[in-house]
C-alpha atoms as a PDB file:
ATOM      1  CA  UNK A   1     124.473 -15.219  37.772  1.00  0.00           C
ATOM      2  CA  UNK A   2     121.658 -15.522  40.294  1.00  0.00           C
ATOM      3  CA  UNK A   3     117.922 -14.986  39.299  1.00  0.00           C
ATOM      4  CA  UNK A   4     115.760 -13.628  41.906  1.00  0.00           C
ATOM      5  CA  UNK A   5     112.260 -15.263  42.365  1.00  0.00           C
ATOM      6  CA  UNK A   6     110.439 -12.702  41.458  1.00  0.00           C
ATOM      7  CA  UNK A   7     112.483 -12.464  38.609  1.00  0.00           C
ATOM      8  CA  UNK A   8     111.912 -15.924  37.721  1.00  0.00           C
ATOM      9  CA  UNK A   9     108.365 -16.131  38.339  1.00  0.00           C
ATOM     10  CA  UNK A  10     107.689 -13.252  35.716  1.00  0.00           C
ATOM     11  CA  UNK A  11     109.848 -14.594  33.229  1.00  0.00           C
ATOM     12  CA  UNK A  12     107.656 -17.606  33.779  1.00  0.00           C
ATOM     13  CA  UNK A  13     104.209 -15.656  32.996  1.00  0.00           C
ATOM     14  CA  UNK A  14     105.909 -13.706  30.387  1.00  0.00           C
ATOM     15  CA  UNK A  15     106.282 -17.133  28.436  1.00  0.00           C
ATOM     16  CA  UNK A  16     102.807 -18.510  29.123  1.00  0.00           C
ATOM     17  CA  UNK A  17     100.978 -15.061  28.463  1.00  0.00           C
ATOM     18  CA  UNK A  18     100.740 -16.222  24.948  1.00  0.00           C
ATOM     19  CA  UNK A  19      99.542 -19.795  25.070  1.00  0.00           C
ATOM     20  CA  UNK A  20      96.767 -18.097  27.365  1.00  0.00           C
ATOM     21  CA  UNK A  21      95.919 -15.624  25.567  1.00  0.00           C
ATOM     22  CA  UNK A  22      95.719 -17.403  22.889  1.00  0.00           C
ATOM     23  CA  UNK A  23      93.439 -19.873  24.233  1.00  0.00           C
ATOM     24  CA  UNK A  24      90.562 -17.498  25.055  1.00  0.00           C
ATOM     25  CA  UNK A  25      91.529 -15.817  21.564  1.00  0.00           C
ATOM     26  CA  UNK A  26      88.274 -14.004  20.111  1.00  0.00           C
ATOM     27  CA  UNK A  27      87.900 -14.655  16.189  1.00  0.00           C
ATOM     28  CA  UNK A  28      85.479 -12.712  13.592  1.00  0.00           C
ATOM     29  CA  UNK A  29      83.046 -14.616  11.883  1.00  0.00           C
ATOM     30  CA  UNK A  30      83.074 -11.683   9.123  1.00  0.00           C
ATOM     31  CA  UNK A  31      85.861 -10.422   7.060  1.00  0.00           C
ATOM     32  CA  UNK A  32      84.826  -6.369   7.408  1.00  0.00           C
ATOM     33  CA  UNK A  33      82.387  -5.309   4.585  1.00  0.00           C
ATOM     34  CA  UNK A  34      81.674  -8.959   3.995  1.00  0.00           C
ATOM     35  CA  UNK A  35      79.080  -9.738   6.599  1.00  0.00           C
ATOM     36  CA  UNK A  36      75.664 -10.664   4.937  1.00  0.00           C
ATOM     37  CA  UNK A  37      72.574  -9.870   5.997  1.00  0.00           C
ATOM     38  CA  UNK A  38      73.442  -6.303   7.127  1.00  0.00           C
ATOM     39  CA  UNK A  39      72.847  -2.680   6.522  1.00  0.00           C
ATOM     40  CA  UNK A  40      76.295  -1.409   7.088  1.00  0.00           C
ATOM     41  CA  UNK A  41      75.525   0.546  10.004  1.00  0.00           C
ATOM     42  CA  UNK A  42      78.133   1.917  12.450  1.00  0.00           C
ATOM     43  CA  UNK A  43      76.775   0.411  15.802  1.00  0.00           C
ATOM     44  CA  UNK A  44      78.583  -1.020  18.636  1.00  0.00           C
ATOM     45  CA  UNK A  45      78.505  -3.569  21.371  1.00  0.00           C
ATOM     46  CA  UNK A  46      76.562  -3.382  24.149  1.00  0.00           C
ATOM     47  CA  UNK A  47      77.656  -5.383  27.023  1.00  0.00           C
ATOM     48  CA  UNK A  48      74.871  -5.046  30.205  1.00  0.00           C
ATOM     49  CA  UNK A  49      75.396  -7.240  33.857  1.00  0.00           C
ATOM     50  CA  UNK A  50      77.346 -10.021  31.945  1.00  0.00           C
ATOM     51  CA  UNK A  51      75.162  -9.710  29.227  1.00  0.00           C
ATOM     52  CA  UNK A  52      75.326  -8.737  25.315  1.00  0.00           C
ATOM     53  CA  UNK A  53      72.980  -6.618  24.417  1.00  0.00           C
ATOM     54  CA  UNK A  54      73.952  -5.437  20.877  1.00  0.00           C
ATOM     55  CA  UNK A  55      76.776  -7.408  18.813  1.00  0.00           C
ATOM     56  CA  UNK A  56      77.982  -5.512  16.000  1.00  0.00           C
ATOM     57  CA  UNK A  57      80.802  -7.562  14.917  1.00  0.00           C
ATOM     58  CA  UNK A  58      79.632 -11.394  15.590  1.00  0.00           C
ATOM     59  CA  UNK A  59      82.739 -13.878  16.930  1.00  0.00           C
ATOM     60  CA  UNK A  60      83.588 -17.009  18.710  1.00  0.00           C
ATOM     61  CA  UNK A  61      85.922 -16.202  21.854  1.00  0.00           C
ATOM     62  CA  UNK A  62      88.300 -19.913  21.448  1.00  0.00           C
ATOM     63  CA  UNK A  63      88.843 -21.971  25.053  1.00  0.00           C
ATOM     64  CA  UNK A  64      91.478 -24.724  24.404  1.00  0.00           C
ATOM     65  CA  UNK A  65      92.495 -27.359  26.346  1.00  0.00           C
ATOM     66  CA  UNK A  66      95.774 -28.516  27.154  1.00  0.00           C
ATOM     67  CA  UNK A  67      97.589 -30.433  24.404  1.00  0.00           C
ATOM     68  CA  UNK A  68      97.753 -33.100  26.974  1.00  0.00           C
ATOM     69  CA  UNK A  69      94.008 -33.212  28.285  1.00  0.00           C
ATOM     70  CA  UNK A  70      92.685 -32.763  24.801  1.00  0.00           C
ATOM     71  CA  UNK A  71      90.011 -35.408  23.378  1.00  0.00           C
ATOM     72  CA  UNK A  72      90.079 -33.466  19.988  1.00  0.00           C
ATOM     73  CA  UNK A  73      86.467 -32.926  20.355  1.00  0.00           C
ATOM     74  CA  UNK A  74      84.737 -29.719  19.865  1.00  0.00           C
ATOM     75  CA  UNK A  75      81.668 -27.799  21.443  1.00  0.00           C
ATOM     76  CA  UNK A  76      79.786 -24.222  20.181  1.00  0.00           C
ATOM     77  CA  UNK A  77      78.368 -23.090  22.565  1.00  0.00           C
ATOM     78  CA  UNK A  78      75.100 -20.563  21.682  1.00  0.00           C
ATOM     79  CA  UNK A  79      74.020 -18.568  25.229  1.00  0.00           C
ATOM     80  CA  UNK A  80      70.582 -17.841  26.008  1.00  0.00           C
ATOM     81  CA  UNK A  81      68.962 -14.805  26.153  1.00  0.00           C
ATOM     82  CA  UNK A  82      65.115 -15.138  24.637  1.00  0.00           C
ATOM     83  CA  UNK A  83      66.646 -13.717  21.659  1.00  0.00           C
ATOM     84  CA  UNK A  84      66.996 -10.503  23.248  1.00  0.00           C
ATOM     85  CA  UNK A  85      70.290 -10.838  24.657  1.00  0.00           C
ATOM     86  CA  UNK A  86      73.090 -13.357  25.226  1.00  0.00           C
ATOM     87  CA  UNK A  87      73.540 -14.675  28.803  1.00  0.00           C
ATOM     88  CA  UNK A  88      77.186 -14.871  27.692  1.00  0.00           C
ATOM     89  CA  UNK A  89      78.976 -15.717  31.498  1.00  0.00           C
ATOM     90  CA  UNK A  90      76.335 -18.110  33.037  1.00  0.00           C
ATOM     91  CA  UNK A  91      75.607 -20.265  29.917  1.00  0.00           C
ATOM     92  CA  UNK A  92      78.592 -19.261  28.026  1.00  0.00           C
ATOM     93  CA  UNK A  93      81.924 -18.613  29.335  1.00  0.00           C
ATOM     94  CA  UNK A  94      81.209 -20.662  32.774  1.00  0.00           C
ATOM     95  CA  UNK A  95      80.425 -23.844  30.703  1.00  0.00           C
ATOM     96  CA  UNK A  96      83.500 -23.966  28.156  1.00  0.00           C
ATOM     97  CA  UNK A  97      85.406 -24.219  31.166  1.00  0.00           C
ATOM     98  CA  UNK A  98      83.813 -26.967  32.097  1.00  0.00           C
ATOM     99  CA  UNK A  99      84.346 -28.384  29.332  1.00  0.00           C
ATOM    100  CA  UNK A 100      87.852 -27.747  28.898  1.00  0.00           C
ATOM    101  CA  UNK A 101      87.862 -30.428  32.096  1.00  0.00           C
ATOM    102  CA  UNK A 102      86.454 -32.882  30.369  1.00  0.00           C
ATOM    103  CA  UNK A 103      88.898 -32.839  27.800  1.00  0.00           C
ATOM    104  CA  UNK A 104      87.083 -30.759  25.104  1.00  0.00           C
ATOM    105  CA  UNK A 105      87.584 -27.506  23.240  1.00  0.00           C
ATOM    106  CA  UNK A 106      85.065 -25.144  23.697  1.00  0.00           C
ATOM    107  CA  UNK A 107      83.389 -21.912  21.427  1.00  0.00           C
ATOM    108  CA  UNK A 108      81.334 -19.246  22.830  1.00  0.00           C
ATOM    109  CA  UNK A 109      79.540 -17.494  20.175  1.00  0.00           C
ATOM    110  CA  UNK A 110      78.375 -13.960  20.148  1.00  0.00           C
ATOM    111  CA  UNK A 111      76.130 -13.918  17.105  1.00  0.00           C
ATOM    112  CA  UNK A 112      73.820 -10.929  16.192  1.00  0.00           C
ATOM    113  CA  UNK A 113      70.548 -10.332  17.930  1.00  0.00           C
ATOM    114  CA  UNK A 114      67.519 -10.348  15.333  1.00  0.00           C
ATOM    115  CA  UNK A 115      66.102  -7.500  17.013  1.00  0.00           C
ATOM    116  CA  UNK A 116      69.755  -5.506  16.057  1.00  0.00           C
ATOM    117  CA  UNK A 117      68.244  -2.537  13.707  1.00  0.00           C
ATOM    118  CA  UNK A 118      71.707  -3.164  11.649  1.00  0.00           C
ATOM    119  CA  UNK A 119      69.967  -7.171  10.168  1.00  0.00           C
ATOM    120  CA  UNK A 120      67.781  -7.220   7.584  1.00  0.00           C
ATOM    121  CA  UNK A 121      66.422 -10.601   7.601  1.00  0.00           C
ATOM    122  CA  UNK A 122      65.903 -10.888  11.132  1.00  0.00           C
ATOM    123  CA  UNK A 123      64.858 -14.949  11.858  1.00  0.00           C
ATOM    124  CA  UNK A 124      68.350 -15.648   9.448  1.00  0.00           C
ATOM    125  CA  UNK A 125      70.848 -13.740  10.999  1.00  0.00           C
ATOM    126  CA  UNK A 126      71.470 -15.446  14.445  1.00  0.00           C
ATOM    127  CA  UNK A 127      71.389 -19.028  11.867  1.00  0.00           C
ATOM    128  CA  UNK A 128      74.056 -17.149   9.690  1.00  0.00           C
ATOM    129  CA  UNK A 129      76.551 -16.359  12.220  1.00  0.00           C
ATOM    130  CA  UNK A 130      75.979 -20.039  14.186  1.00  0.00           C
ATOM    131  CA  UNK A 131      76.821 -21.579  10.562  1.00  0.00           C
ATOM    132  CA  UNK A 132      79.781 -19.702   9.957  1.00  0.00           C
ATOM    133  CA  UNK A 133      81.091 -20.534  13.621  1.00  0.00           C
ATOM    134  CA  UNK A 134      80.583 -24.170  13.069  1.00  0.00           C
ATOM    135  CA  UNK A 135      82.645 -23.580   9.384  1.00  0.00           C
ATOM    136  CA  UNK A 136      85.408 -21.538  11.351  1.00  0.00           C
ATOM    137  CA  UNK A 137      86.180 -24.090  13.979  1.00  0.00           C
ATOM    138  CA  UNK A 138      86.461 -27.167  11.174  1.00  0.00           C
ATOM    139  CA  UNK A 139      88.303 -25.164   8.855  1.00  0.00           C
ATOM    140  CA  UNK A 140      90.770 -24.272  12.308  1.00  0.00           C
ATOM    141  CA  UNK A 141      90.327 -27.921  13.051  1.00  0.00           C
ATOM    142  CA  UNK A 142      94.194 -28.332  12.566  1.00  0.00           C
ATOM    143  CA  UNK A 143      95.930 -25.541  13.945  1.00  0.00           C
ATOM    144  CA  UNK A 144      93.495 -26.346  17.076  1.00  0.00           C
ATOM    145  CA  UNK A 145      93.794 -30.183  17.298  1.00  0.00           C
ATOM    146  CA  UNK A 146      90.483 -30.843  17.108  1.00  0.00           C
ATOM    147  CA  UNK A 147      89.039 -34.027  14.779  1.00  0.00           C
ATOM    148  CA  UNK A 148      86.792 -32.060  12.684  1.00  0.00           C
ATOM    149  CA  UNK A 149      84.044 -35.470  12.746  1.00  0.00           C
ATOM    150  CA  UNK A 150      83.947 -34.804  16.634  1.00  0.00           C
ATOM    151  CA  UNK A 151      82.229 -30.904  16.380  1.00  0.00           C
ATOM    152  CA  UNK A 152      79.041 -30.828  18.505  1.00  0.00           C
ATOM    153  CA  UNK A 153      76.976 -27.997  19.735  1.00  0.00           C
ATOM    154  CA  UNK A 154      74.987 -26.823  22.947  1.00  0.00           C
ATOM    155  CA  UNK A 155      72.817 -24.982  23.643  1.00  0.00           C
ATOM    156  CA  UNK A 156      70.250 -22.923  26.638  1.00  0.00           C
ATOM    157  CA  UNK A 157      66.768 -21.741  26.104  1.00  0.00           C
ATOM    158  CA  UNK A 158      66.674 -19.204  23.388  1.00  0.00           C
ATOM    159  CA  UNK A 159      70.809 -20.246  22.538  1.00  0.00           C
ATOM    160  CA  UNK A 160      69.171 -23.766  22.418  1.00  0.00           C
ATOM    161  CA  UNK A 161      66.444 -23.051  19.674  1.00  0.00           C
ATOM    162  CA  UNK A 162      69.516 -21.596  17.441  1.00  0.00           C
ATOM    163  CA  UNK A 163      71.728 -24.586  18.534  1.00  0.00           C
ATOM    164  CA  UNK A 164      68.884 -27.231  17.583  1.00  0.00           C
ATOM    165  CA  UNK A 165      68.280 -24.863  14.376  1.00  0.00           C
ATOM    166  CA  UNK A 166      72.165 -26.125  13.145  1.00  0.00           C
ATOM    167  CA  UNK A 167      71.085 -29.749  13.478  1.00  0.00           C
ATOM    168  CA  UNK A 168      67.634 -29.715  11.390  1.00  0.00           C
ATOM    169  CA  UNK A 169      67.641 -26.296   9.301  1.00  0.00           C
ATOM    170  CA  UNK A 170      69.625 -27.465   6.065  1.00  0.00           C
ATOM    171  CA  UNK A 171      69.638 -24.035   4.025  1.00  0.00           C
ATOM    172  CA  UNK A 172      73.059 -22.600   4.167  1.00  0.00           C
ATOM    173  CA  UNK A 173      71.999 -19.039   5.334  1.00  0.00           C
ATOM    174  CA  UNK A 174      76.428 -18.523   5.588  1.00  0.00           C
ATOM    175  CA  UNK A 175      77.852 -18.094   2.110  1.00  0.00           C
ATOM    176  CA  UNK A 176      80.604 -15.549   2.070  1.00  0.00           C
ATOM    177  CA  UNK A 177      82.667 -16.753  -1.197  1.00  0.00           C
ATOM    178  CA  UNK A 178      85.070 -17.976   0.357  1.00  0.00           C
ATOM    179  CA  UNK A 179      86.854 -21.935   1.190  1.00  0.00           C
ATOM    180  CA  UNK A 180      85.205 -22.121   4.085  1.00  0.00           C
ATOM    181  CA  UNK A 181      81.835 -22.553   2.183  1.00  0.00           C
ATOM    182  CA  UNK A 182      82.667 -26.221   1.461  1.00  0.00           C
ATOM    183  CA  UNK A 183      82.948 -27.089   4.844  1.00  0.00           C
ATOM    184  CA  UNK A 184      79.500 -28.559   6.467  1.00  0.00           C
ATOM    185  CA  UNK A 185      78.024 -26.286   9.204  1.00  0.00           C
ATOM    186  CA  UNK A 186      76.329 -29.601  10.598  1.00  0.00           C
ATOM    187  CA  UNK A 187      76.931 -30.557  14.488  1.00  0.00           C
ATOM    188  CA  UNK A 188      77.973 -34.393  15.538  1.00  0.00           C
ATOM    189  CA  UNK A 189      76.064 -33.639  18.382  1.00  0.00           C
ATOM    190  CA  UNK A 190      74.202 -31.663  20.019  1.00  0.00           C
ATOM    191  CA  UNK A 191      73.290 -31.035  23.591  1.00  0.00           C
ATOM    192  CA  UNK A 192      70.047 -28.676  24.767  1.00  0.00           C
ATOM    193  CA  UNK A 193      69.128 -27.005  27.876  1.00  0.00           C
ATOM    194  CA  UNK A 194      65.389 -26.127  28.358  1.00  0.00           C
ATOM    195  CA  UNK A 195      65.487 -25.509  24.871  1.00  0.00           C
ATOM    196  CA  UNK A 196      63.065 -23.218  22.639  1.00  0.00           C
ATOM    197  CA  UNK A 197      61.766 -25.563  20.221  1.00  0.00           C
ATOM    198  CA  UNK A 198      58.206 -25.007  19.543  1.00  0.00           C
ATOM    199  CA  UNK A 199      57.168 -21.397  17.355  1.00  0.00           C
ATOM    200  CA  UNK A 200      53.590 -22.105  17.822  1.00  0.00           C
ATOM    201  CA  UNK A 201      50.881 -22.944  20.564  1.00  0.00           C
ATOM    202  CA  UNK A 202      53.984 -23.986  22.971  1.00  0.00           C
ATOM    203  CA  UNK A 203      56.138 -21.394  22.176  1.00  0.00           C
ATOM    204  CA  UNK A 204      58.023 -19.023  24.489  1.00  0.00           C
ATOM    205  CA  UNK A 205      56.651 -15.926  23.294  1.00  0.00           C
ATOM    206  CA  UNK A 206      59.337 -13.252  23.529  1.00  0.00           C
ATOM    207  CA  UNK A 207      61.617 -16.146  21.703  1.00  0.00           C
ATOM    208  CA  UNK A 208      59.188 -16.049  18.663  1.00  0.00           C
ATOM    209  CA  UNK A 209      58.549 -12.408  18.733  1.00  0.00           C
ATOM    210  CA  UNK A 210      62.000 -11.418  18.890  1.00  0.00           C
ATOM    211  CA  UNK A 211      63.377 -14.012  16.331  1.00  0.00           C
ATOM    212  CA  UNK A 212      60.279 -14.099  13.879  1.00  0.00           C
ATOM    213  CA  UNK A 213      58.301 -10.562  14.351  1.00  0.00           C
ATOM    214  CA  UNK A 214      55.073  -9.711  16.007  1.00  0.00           C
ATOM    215  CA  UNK A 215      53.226 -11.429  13.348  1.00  0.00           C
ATOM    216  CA  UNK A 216      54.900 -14.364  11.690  1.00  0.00           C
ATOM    217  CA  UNK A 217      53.550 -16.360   9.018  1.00  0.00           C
ATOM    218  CA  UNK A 218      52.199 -19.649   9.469  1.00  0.00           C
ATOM    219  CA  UNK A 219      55.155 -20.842   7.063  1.00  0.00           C
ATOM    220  CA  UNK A 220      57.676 -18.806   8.743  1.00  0.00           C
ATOM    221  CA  UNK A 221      56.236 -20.541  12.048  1.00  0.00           C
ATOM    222  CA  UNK A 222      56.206 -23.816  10.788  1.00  0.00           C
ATOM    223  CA  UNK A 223      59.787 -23.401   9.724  1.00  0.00           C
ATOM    224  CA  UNK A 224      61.213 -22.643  12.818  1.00  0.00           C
ATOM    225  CA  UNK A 225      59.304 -25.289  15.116  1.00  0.00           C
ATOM    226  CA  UNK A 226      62.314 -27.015  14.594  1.00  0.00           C
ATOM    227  CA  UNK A 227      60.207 -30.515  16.127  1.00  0.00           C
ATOM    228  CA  UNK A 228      58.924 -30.347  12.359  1.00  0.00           C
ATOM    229  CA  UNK A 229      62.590 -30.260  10.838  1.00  0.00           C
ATOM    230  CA  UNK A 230      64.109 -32.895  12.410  1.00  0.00           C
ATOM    231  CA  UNK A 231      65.054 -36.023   9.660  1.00  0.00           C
ATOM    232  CA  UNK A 232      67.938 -38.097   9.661  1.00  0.00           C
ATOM    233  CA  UNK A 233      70.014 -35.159   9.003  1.00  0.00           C
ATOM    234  CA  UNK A 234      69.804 -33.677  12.707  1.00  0.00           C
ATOM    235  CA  UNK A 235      72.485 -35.408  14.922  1.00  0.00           C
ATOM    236  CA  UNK A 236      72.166 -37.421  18.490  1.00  0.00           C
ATOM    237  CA  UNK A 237      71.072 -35.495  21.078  1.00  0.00           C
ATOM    238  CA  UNK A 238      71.005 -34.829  24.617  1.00  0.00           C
ATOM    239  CA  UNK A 239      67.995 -32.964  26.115  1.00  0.00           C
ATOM    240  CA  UNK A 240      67.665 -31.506  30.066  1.00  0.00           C
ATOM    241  CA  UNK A 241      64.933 -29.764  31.532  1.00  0.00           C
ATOM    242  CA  UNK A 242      62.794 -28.917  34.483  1.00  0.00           C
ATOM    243  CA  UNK A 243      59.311 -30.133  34.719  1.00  0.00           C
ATOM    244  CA  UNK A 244      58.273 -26.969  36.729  1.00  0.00           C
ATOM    245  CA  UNK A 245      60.041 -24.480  34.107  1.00  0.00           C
ATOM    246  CA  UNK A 246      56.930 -21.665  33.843  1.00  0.00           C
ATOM    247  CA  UNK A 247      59.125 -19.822  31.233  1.00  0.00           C
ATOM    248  CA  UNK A 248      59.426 -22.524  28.374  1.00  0.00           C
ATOM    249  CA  UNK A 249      57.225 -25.723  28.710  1.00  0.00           C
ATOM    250  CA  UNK A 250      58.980 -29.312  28.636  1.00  0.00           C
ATOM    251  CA  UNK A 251      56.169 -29.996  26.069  1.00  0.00           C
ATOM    252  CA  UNK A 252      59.557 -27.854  23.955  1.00  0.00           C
ATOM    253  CA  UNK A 253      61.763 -31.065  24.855  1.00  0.00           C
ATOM    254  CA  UNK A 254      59.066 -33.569  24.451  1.00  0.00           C
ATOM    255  CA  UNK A 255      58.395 -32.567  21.030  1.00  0.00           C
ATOM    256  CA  UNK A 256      61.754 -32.717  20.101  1.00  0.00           C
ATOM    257  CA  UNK A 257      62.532 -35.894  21.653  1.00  0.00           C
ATOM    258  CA  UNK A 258      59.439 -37.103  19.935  1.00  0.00           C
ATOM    259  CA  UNK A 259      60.222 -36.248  16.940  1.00  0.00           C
ATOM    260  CA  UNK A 260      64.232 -37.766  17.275  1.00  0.00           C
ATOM    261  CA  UNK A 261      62.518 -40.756  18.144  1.00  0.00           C
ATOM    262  CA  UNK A 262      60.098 -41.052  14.721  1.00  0.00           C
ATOM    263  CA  UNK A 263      63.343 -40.297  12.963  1.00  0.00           C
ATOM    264  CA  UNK A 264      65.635 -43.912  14.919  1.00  0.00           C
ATOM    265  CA  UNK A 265      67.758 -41.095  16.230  1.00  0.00           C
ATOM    266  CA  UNK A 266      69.746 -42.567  19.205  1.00  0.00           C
ATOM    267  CA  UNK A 267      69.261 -39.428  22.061  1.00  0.00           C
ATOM    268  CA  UNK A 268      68.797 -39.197  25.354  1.00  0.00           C
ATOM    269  CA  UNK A 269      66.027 -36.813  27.440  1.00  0.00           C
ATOM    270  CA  UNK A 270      65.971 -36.069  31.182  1.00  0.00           C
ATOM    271  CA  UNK A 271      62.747 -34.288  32.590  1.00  0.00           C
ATOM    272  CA  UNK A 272      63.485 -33.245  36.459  1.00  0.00           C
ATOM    273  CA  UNK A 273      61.129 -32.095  38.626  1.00  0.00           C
ATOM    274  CA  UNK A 274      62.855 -28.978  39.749  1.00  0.00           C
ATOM    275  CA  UNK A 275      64.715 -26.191  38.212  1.00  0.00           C
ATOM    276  CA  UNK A 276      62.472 -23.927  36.714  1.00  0.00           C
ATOM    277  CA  UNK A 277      64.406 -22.311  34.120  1.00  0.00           C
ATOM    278  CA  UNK A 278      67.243 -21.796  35.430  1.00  0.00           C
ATOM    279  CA  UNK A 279      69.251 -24.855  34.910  1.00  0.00           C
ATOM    280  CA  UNK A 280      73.031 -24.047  35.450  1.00  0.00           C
ATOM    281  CA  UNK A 281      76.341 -25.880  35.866  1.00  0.00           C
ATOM    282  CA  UNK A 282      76.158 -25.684  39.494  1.00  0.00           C
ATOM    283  CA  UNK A 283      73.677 -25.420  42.688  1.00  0.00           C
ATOM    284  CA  UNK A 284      71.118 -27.384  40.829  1.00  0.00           C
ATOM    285  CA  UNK A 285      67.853 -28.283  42.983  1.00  0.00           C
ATOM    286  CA  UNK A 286      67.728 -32.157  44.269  1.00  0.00           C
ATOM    287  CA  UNK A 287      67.826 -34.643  41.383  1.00  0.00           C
ATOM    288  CA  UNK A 288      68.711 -32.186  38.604  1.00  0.00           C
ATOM    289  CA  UNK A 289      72.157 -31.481  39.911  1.00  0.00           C
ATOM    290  CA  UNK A 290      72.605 -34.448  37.692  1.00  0.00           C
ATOM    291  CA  UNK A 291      72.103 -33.343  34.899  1.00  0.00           C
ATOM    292  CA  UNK A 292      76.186 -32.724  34.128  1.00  0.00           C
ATOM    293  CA  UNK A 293      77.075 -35.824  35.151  1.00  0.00           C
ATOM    294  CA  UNK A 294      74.251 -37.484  32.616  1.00  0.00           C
ATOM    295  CA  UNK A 295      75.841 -35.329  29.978  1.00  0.00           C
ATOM    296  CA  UNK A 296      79.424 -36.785  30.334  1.00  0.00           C
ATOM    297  CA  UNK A 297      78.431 -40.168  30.456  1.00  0.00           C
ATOM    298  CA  UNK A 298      76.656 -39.595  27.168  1.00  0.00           C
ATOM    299  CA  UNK A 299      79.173 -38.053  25.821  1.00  0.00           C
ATOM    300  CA  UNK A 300      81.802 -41.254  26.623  1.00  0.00           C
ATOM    301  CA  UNK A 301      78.659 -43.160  25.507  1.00  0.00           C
ATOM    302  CA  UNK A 302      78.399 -41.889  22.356  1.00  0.00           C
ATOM    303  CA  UNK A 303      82.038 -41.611  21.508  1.00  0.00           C
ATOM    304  CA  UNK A 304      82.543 -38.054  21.730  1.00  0.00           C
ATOM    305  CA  UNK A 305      85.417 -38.238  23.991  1.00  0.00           C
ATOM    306  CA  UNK A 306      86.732 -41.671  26.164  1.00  0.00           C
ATOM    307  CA  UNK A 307      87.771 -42.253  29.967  1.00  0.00           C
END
């Protein structure tokens, strides 16, 4: 019997569809009626030029590697957005697959907006759903072939703010009575991109105002200047930003690194001259193009993943 090549070639997809779709899987954070932090309303996501403006049901969309490429390391990665929205494609989707090339298995999260009229605790909720992610993908460790001491983080602007909140916030904010509660929410590393770090005179304002209110506290401030929070808790770190970024001032990253440094935590920091705040994966100005190289060679350098 002879199989035409047409044939053949679908009978081909037809076997991968699975593995593919199964590697850019999306999985809930929240069983349904067992989200905390929420009002129960019936809302629904808002999706705006590659951009999510509402998320009513917060998940982690799941890239995998090949079995034979994989490092069994592990990235979540939180999009930026001011706390507004979530830049989901450009500092999302675009950077698990570059990951995926270096050998490591990558998370997007979509987690709630604090300005969502369905939170109640606003500053907590974004925190909440990061947590759980972090649980999710070490209690999936397994099934995903990931080595569940080798489960970093990264982070942009706003996304880095909630990524650096993992690494020095200790409260767990994600309790749902369930196993996954045992598991540590805690990052091995953590990588931030002209992060939000500062919620006081060096803040980025719509960051604060969206995530904290129009008038925080000065405790509420304090506790989510996340330079203050950093103890031997918060994990190595790699830090990238543009001197001339007019949206959120390097002081952000020096503060941070500052702080990692009081603390004998081994990270690295890169300042560049150009890039305003728009640091991407690609078509980088001059010197700051290097920035993803930097990032793997810390990576190998830290033992996150080998040649």
């Amino acid at each position: 019997m002879r199989i035409s090549k047409h044939l053949l070639a679908s009978f081909i997809f037809l076997c991968l569809l699975p593995s593919l779709a199964f590697s850019q899987e999306r999985v809930l954070l929240w069983e349904k009626g067992n989200m905390p932090n929420s009002k129960g309303l019936n809302i629904k996501d808002s999706i705006s030029n590659e951009r999510l403006m509402e998320v009513a049901s917060p998940y982690i969309q799941v890239f995998l590697t090949s079995k034979q490429e994989n490092k069994r390391a592990a990235v979540l990665i939180i999009p930026g957005g001011g706390y507004h929205h979530l830049a989901y494609e450009i500092s999302g989707v675009t950077l698990a697959k570059w990951f995926n090339t270096l050998g490591i298995n990558a998370f997007v999260l979509a987690h709630r907006l604090p300005i969502s009229k369905n939170v109640n605790i606003r500053e907590i909720a974004p925190l909440q759903d990061a947590q759980r992610a972090m649980r999710i993908i070490r209690a999936n460790s397994m099934k995903w072939g990931i080595d569940s001491n080798k489960v970093g983080v990264m982070g942009s602007s706003a996304g880095g703010h909630l990524a650096a909140s993992l690494g020095t916030i200790k409260d767990d904010y994600a309790r749902a009575n369930d196993t996954m509660d045992q598991l540590s929410f805690r990052p091995d590393f953590m990588i931030l991109v002209s992060p939000v770090i500062d919620m006081g005179i060096f803040a980025h304002k719509g960051s604060r105002d969206n995530l904290l209110g129009p008038k925080p506290s000065p405790q509420l401030i304090d506790k989510f200047s996340l330079q203050k929070q950093v103890s031997s808790y918060t994990p190595s770190t790699f830090i990238a930003q543009a001197f001339n970024d007019k949206s959120v001032s390097a002081k952000n990253s020096l503060l941070f690194f500052d702080a990692l440094l009081e603390k004998g935590i081994p990270s690295s920091l890169h300042v560049f001259p150009q890039g305003g705040h728009s640091i991407a994966l690609r078509n980088n100005p001059g010197s700051t193009s290097l920035w993803v190289n930097l990032c793997e060679e810390w990576l190998v350098e830290s033992g996150v993943i080998s040649r």
